[in-house]
C-alpha atoms as a PDB file:
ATOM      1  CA  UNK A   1       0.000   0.000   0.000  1.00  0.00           C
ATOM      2  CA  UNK A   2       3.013   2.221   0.971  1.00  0.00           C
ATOM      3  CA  UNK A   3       4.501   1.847  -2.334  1.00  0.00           C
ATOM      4  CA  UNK A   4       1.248   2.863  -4.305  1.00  0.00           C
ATOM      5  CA  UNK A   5       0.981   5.938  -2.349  1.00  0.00           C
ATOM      6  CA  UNK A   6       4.577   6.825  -2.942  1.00  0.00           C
ATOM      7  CA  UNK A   7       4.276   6.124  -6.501  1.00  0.00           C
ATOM      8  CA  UNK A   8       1.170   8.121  -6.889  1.00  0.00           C
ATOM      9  CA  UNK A   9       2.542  11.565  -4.840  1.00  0.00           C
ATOM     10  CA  UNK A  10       5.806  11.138  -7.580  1.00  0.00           C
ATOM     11  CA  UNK A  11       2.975  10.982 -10.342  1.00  0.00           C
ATOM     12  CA  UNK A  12       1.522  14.317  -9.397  1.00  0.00           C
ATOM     13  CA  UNK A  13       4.832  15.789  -7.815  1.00  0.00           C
ATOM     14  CA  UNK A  14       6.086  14.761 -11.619  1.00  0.00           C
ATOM     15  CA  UNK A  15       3.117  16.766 -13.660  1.00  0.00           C
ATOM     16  CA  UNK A  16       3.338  19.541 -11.531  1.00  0.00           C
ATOM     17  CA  UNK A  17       6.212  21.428 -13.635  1.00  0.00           C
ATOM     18  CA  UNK A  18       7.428  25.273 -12.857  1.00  0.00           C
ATOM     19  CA  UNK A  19       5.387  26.245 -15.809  1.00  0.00           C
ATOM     20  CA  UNK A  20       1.970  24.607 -14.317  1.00  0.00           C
ATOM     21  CA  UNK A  21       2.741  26.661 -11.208  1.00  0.00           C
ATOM     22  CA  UNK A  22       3.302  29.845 -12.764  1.00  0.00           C
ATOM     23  CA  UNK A  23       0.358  29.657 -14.654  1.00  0.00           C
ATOM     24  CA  UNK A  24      -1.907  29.264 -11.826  1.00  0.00           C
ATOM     25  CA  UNK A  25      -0.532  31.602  -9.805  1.00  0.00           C
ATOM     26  CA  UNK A  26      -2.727  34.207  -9.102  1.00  0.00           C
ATOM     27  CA  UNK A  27      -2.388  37.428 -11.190  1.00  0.00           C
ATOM     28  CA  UNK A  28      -3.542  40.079  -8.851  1.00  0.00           C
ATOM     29  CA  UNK A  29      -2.868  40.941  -5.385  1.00  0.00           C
ATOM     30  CA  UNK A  30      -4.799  42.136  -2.345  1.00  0.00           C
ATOM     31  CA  UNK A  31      -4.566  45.811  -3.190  1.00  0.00           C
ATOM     32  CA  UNK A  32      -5.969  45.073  -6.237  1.00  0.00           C
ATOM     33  CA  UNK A  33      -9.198  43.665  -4.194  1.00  0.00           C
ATOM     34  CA  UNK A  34     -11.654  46.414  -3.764  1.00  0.00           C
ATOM     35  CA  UNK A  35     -13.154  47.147  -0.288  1.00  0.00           C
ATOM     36  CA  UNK A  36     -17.245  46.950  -0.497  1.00  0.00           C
ATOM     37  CA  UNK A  37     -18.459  49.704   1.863  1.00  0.00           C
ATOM     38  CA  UNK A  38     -21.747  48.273   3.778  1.00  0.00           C
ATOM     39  CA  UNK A  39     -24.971  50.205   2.709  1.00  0.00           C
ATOM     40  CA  UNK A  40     -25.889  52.407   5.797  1.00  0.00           C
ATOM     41  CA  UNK A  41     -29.083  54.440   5.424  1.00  0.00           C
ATOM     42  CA  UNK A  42     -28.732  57.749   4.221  1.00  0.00           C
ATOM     43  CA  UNK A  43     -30.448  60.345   6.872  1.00  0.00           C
ATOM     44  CA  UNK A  44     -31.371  61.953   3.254  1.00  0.00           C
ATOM     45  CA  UNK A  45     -33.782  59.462   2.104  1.00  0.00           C
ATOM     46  CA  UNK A  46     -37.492  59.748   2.881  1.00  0.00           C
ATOM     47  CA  UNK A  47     -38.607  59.075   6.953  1.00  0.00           C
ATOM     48  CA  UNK A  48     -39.729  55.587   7.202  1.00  0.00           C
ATOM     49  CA  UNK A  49     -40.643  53.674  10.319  1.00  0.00           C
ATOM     50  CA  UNK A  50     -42.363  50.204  11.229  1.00  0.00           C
ATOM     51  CA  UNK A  51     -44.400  50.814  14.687  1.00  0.00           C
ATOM     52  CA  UNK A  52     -43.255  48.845  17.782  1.00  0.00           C
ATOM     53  CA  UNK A  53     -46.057  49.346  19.814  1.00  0.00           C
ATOM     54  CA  UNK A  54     -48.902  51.487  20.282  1.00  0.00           C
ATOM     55  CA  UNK A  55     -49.884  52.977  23.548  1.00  0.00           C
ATOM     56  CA  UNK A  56     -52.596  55.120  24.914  1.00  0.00           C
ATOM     57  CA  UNK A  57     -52.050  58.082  27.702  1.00  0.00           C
ATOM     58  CA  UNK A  58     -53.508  60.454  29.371  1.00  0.00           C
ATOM     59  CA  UNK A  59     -56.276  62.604  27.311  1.00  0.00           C
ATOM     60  CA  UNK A  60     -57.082  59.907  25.165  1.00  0.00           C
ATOM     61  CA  UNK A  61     -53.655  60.664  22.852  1.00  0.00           C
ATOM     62  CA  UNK A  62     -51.769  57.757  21.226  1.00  0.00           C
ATOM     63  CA  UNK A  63     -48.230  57.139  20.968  1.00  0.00           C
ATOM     64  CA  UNK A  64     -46.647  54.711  18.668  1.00  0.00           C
ATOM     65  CA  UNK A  65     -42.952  53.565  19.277  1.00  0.00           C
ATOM     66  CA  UNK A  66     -40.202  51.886  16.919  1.00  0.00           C
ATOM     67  CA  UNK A  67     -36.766  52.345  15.580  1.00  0.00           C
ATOM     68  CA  UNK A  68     -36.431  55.223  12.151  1.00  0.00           C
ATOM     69  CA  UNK A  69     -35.391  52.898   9.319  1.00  0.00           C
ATOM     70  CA  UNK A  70     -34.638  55.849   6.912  1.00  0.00           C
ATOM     71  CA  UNK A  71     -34.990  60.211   7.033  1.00  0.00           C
ATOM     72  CA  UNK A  72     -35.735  62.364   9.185  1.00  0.00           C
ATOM     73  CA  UNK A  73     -39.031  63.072  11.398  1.00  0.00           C
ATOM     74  CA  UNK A  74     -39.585  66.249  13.439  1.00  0.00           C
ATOM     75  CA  UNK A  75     -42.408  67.567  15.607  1.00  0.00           C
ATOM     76  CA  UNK A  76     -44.839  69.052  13.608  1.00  0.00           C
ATOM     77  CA  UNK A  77     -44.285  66.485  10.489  1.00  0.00           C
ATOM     78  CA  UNK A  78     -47.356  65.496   8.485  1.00  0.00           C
ATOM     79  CA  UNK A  79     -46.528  61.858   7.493  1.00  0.00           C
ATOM     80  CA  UNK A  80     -48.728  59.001   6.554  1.00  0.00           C
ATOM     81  CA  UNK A  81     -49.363  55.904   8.373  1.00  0.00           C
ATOM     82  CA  UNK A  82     -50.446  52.572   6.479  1.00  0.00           C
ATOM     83  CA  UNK A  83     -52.434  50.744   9.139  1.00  0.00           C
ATOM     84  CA  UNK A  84     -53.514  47.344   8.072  1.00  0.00           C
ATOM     85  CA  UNK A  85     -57.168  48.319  10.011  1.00  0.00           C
ATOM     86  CA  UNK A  86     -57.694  51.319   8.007  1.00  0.00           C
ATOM     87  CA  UNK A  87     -55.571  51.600   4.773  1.00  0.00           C
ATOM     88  CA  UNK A  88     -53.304  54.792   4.025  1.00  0.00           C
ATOM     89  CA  UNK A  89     -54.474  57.857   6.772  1.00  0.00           C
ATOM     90  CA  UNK A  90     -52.010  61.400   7.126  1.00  0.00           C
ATOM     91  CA  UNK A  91     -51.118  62.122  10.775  1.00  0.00           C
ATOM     92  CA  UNK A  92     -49.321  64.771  12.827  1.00  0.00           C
ATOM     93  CA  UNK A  93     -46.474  64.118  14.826  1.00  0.00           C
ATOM     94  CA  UNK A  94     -47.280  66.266  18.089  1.00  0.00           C
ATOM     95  CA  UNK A  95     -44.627  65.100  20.007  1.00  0.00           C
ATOM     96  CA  UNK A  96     -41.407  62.962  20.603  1.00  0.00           C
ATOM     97  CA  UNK A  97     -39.582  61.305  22.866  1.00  0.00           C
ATOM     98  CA  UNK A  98     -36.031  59.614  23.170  1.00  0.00           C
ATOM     99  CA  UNK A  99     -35.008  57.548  26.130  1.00  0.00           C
ATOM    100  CA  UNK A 100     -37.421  59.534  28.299  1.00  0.00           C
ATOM    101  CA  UNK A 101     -36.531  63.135  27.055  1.00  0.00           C
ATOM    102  CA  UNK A 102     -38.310  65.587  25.334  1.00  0.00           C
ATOM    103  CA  UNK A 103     -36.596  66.134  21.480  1.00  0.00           C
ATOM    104  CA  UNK A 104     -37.381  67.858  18.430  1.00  0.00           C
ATOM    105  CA  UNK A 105     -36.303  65.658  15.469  1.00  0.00           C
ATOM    106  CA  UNK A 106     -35.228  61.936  15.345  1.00  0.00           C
ATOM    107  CA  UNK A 107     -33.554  60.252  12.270  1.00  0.00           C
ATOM    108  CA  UNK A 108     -32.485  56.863  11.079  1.00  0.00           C
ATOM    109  CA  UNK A 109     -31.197  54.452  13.500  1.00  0.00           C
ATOM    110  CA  UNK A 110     -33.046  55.880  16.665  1.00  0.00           C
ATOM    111  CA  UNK A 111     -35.692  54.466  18.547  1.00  0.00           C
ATOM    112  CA  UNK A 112     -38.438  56.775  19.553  1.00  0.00           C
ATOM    113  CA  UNK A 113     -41.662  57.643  20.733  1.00  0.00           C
ATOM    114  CA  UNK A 114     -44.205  59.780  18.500  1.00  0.00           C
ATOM    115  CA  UNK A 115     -47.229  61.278  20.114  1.00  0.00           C
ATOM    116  CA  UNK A 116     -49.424  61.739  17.019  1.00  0.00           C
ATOM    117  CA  UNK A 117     -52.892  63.402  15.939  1.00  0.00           C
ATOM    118  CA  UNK A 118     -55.183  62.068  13.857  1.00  0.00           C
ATOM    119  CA  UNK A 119     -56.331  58.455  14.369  1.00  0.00           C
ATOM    120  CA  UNK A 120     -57.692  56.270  17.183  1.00  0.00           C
ATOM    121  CA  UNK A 121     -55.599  54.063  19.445  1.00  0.00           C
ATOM    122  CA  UNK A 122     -57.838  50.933  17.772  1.00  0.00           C
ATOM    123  CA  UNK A 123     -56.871  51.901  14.241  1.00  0.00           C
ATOM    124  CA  UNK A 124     -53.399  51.272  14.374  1.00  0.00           C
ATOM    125  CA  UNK A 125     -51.224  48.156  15.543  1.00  0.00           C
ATOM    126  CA  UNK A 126     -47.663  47.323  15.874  1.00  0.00           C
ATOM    127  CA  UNK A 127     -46.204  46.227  12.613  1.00  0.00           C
ATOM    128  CA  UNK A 128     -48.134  49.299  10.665  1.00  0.00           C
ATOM    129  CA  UNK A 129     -45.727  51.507   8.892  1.00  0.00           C
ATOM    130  CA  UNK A 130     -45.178  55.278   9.066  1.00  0.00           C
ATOM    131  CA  UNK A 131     -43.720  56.980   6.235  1.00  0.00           C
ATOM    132  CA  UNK A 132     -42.861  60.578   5.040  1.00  0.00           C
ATOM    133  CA  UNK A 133     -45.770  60.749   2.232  1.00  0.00           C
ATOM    134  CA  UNK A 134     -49.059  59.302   1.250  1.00  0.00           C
END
């Protein structure tokens, strides 16, 4: 057995000439590689946002919570809500919270609270998207 396996590693040691080598050596080197950047979201692009949860305080007013996907969302926004209950609806953004403090604008990346006007607590769910336009 020893002296087939012998045999066989000079077979291969054999075809393997200096030219075979050189040929499939590679022909480019790592600087040559180029660096793929990974895709962030761009603050530019329009405010999106999938709702968390949905939560009713005092007065009757409704906040929704969940983490900005893309843009930018201020107090005072108009944006539009696609609630699975009740289709395509525009909303005000009254308020908004971050970690328990008052702010003024939120974009991508941050998880937030949104007090918002103009639907009913039973109209919208989590999983509901807000976005910048109807």
């Amino acid at each position: 057995m020893r002296v087939y396996l012998a045999m066989i590693v000079v077979l291969l040691a054999a075809a393997c000439t200096s030219e075979t080598a050189e040929s499939t050596a590679p022909t480019h080197t790592l600087a040559d590689t180029a660096v793929l950047e990974p895709e962030v979201a761009n603050n530019a692009d329009a405010f999106r946002m999938t709702i968390a949860d949905v939560q009713k305080i005092s007065g009757g007013r409704v906040v929704v919570t969940g983490k900005i996907a893309s843009g930018t969302a201020s107090v005072g926004d108009t944006i539009c809500i696609n609630a699975a209950k009740v289709g395509k609806q525009e909303i005000v953004i009254a308020g908004m919270e971050r970690l328990n403090k008052v702010i003024q604008s939120a974009s991508a990346g941050e998880f937030v609270g949104l007090l918002v006007n103009g639907i009913a607590l039973n109209d919208i769910s989590a999983g509901d998207e807000l976005s910048a336009a109807c």
